[in-house]
N, C-alpha and C. Protein backbone atom coordinates (compact mmCIF):
# COMPACT_ATOMS: atom_id res chain seq x y z
N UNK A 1 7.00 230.90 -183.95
CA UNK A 1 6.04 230.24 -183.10
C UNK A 1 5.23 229.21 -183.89
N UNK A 2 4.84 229.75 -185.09
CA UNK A 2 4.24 228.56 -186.34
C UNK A 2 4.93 227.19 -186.47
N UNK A 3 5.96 227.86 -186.66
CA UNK A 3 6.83 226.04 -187.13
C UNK A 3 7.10 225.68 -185.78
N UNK A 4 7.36 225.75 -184.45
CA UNK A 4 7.24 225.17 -182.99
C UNK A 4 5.43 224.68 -182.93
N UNK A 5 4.81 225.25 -183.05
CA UNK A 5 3.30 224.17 -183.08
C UNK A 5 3.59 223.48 -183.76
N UNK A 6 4.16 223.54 -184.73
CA UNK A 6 3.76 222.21 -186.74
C UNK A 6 4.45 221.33 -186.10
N UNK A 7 5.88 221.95 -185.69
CA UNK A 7 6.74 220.33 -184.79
C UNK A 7 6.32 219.56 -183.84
N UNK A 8 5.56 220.54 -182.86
CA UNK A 8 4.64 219.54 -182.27
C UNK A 8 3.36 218.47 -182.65
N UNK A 9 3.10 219.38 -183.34
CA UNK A 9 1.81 218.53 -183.98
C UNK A 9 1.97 217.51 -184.67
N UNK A 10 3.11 217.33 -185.40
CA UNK A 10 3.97 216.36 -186.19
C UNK A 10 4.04 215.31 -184.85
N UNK A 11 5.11 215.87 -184.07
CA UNK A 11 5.52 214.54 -183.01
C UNK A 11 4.35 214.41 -182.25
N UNK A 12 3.11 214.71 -181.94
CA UNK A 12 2.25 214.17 -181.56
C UNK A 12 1.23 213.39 -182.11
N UNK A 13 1.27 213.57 -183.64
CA UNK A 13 0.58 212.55 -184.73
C UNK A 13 1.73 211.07 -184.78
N UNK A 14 2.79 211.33 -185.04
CA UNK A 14 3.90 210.64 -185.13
C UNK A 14 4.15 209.25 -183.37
N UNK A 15 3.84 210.24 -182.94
CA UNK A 15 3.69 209.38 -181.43
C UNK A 15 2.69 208.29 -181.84
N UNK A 16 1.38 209.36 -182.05
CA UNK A 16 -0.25 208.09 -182.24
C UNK A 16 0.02 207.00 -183.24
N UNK A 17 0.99 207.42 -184.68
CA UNK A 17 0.76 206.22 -185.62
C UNK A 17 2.31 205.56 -185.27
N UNK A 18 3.11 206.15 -184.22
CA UNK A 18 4.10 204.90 -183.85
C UNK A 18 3.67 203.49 -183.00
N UNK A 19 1.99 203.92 -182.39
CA UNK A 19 1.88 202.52 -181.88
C UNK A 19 1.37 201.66 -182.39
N UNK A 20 1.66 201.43 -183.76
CA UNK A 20 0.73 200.24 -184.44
C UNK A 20 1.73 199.28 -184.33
N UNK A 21 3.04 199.10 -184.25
CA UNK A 21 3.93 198.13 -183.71
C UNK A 21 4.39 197.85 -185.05
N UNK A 22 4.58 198.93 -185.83
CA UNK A 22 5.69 198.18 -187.28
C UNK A 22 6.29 200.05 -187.60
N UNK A 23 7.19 199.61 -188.33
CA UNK A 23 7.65 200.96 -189.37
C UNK A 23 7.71 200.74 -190.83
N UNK A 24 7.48 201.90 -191.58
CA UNK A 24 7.32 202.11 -192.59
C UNK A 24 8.60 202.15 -193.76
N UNK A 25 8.68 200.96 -194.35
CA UNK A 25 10.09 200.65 -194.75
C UNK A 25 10.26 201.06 -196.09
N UNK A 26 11.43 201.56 -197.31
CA UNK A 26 11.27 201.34 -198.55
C UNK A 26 12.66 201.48 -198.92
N UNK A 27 13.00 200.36 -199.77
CA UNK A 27 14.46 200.26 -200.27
C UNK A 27 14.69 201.50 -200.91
N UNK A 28 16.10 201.85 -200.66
CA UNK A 28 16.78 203.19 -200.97
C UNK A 28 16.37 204.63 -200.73
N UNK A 29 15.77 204.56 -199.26
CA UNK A 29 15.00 205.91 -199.14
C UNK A 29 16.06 206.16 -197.72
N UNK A 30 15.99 207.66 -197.89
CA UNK A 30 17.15 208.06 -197.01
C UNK A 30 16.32 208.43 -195.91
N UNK A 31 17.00 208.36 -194.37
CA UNK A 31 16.02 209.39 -193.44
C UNK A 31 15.21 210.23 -193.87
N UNK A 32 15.95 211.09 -193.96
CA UNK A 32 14.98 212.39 -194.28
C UNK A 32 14.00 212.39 -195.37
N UNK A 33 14.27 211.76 -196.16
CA UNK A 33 13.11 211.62 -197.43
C UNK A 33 11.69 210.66 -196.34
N UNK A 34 11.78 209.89 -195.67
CA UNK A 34 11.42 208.95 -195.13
C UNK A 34 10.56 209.89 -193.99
N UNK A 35 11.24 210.73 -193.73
CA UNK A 35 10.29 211.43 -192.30
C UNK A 35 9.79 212.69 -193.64
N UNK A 36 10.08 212.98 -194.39
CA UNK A 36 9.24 213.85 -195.27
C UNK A 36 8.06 212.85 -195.40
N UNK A 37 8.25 212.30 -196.12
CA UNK A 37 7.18 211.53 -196.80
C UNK A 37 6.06 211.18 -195.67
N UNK A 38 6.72 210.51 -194.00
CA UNK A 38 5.58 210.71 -193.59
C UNK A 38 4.98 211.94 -192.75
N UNK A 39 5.76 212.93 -192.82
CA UNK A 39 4.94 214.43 -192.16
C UNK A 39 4.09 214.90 -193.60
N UNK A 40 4.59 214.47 -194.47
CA UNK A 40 3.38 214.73 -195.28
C UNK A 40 1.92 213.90 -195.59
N UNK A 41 1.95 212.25 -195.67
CA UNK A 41 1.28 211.46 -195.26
C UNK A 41 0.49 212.26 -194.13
N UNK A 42 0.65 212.28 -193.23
CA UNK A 42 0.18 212.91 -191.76
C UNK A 42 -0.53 213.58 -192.30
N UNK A 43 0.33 214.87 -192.91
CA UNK A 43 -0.42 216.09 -193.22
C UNK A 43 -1.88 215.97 -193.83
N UNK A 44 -1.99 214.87 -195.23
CA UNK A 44 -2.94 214.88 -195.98
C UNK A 44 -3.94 214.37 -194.96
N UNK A 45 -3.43 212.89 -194.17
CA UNK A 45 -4.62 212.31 -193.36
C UNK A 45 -5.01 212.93 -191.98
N UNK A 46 -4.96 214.02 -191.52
CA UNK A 46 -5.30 214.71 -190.62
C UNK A 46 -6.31 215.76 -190.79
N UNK A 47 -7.54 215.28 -190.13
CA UNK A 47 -8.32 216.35 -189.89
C UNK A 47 -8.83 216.77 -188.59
N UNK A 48 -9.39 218.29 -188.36
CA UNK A 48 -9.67 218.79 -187.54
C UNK A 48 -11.02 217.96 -187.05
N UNK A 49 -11.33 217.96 -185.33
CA UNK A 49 -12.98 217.17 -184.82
C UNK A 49 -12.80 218.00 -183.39
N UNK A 50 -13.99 219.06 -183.70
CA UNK A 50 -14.76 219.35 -183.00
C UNK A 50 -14.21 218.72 -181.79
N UNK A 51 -14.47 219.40 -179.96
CA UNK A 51 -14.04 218.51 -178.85
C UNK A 51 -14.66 218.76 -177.81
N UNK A 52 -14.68 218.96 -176.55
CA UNK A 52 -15.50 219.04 -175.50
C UNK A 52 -14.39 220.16 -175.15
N UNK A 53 -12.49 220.42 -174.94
CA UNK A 53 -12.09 221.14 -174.89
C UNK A 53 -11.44 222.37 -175.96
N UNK A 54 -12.27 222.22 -177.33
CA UNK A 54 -11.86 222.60 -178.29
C UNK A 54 -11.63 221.71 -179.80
N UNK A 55 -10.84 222.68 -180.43
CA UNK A 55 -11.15 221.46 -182.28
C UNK A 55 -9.63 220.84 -181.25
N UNK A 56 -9.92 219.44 -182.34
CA UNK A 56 -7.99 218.53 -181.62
C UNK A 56 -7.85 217.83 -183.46
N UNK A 57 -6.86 217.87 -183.39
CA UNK A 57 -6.53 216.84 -184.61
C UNK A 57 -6.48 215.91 -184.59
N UNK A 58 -7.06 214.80 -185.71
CA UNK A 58 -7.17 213.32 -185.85
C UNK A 58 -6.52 212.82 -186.86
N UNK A 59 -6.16 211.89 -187.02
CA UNK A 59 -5.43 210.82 -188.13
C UNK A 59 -6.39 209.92 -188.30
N UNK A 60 -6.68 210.10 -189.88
CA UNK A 60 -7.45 208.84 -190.52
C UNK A 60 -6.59 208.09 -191.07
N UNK A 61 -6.33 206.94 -190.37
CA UNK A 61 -5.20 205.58 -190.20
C UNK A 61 -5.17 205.21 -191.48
N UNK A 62 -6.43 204.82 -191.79
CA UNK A 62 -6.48 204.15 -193.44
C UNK A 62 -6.24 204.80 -194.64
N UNK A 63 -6.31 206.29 -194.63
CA UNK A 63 -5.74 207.18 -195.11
C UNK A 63 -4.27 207.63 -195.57
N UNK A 64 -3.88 207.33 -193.89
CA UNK A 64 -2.00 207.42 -194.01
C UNK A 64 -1.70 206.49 -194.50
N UNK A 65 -2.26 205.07 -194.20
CA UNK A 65 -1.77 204.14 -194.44
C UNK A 65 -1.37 204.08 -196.12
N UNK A 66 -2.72 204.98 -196.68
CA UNK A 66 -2.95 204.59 -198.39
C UNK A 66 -1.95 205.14 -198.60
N UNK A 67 -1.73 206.40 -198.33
CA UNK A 67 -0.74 207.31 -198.87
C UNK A 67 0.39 206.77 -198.61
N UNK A 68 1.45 205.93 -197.49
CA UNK A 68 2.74 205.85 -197.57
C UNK A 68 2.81 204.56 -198.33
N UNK A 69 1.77 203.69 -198.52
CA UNK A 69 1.63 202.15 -199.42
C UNK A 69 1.76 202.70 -200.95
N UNK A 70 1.30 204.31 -201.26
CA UNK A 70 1.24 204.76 -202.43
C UNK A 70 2.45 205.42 -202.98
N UNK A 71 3.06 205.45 -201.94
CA UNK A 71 4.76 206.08 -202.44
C UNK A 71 5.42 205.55 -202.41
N UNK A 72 5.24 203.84 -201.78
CA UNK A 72 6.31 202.77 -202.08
C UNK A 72 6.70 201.87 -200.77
N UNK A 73 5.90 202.32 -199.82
CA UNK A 73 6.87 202.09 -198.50
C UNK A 73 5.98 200.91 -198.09
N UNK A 74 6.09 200.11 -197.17
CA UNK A 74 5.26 198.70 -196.65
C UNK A 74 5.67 198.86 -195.46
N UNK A 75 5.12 198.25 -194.39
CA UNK A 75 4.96 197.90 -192.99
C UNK A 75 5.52 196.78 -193.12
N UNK A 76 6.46 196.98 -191.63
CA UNK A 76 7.13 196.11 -191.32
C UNK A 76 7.31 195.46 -189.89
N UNK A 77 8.37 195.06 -189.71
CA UNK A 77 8.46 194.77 -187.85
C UNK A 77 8.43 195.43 -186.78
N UNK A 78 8.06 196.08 -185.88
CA UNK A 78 8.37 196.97 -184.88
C UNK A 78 10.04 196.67 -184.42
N UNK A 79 10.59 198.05 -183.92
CA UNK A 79 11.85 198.04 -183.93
C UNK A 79 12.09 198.27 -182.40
N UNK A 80 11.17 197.63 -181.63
CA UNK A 80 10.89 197.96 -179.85
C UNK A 80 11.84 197.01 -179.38
């Protein structure tokens, strides 16, 4: 039941920082290293805020952002 919340919580952080209209690119990085790197990104820049229906999780943008700029990766074109 743990790792079915984490997957959600993942694709619902993952939803919020897919609408900035670019992806996160870096020569010779495979899928999966690529979605590691950012469920972990996520991970670090996510914190819990207090809510009117309970705590909800947030993404501090500038945060993720540092962290996947810090492992190599750059923003790029949206792929819409």
């Amino acid at each position: 039941m743990r790792t079915r919340s984490t997957l959600l919580l993942a694709l619902v952080l993952l939803a919020g920082c897919g609408s900035s209209g670019g992806t996160w690119t870096k020569a010779g990085v495979t899928e999966p290293e690529q979605k590691r790197d950012t469920l972990d990104c996520l991970g670090q820049a996510r914190t819990m805020v207090a809510g009117r229906d309970g705590p909800r999780p947030v993404v501090d943008q500038d945060r993720y952002r540092g962290c996947m700029a810090n492992r190599g990766y750059t923003m790029g074109p949206g792929t819409q």
